[in-house]
Protein backbone atom coordinates (compact mmCIF):
# COMPACT_ATOMS: atom_id res chain seq x y z
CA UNK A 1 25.35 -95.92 -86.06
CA UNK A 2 27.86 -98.28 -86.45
CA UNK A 3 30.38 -99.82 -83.61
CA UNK A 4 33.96 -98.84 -84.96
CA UNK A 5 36.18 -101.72 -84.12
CA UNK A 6 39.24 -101.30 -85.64
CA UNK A 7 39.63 -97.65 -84.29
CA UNK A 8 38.94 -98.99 -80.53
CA UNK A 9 41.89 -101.56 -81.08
CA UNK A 10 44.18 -98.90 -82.10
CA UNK A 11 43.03 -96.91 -79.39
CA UNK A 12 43.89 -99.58 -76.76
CA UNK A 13 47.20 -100.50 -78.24
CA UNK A 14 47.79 -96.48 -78.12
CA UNK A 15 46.54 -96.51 -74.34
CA UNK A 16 48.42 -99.41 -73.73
CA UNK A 17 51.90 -98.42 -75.35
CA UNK A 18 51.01 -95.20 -73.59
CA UNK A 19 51.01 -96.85 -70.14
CA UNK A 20 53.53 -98.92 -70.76
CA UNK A 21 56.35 -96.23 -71.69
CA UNK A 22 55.63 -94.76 -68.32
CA UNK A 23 56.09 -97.88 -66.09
CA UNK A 24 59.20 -99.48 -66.74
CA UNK A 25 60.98 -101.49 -64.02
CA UNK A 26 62.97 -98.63 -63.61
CA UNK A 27 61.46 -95.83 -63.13
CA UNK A 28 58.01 -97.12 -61.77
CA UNK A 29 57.26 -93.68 -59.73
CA UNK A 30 57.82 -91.12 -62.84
CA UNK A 31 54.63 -89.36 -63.71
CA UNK A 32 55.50 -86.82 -66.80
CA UNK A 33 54.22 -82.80 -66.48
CA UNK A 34 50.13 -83.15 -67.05
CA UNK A 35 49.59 -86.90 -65.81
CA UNK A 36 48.43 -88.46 -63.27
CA UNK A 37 48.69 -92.14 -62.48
CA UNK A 38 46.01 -94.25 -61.43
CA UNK A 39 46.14 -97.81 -60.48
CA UNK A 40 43.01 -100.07 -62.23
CA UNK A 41 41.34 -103.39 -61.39
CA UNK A 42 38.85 -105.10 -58.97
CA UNK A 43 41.39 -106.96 -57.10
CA UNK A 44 45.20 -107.18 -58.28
CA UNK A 45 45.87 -103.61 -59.12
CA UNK A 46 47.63 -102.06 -61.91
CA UNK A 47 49.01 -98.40 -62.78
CA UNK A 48 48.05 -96.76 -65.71
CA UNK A 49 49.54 -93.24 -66.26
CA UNK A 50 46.44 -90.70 -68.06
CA UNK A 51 46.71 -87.41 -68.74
CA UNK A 52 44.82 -84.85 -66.18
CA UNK A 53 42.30 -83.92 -68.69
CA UNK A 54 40.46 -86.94 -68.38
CA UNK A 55 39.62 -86.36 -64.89
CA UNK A 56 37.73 -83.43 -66.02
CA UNK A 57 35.27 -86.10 -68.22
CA UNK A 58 32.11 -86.88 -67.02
CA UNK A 59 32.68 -90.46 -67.77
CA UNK A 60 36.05 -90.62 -65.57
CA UNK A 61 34.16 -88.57 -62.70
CA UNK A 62 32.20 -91.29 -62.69
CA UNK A 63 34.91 -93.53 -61.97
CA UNK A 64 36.69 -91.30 -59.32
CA UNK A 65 33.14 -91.21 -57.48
CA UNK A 66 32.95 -95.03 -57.57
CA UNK A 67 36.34 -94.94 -56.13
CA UNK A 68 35.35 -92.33 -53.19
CA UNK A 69 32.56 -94.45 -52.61
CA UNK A 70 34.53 -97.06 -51.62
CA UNK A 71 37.53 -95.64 -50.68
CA UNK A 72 37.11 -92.80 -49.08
CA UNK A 73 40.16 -90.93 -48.55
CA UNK A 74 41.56 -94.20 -48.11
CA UNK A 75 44.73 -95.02 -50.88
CA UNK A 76 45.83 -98.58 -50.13
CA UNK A 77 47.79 -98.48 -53.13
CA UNK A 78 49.44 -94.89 -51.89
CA UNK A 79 47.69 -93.11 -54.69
CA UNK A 80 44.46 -93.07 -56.57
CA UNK A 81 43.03 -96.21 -56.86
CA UNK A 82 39.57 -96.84 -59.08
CA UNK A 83 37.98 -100.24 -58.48
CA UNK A 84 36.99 -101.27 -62.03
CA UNK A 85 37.69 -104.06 -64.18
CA UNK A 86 41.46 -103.26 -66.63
CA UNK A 87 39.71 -103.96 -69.41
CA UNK A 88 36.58 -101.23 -68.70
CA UNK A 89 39.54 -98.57 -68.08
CA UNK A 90 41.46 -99.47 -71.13
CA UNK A 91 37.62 -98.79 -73.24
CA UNK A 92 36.95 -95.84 -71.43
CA UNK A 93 40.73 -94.14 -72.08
CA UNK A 94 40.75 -95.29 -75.93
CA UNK A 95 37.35 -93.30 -76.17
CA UNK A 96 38.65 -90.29 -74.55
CA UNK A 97 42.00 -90.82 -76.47
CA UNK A 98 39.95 -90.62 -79.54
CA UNK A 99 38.08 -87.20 -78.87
């Protein structure tokens, strides 16, 4: 079993392009039908927009019980926050982008 580098580097830039045609200056609150955004990182935060199927992974549940562990029901950001580092996120939504 083999690690497949190239294909997780197009699956960032995908995730990344992704995110980044959602969150322009301006129109920073528009989620599209079937996403959710989520803001990312251990201390400065930033949003990500992800489709809703991911939160139905077992490896994103993961995440979202990290983030009631230490959140609560708590948003300081005004909506769901998950205290991980960007770069962990951006692996774990190019792996689910790939299934």
């Amino acid at each position: 079993m083999g690690i497949r580098f190239p294909s997780m580097i197009a699956n960032a830039k995908q995730v990344l392009k992704f995110q980044n045609l959602y969150s322009t200056k301006n129109d920073q609150l528009h989620v599209p039908k079937g996403h959710v955004a989520v803001y990312v990182g251990e201390i400065q935060k930033k949003r990500f927009v992800v489709p809703i199927s991911y939160l139905n992974h077992p490896s994103f549940a993961g995440l979202l019980a990290r983030a009631e562990e230490e959140f609560g029901f708590d948003r300081p950001m005004g909506g769901l926050t998950i205290p991980c580092k960007e770069d962990a996120f951006i692996q774990l939504t190019s792996r689910l982008n790939a299934l």
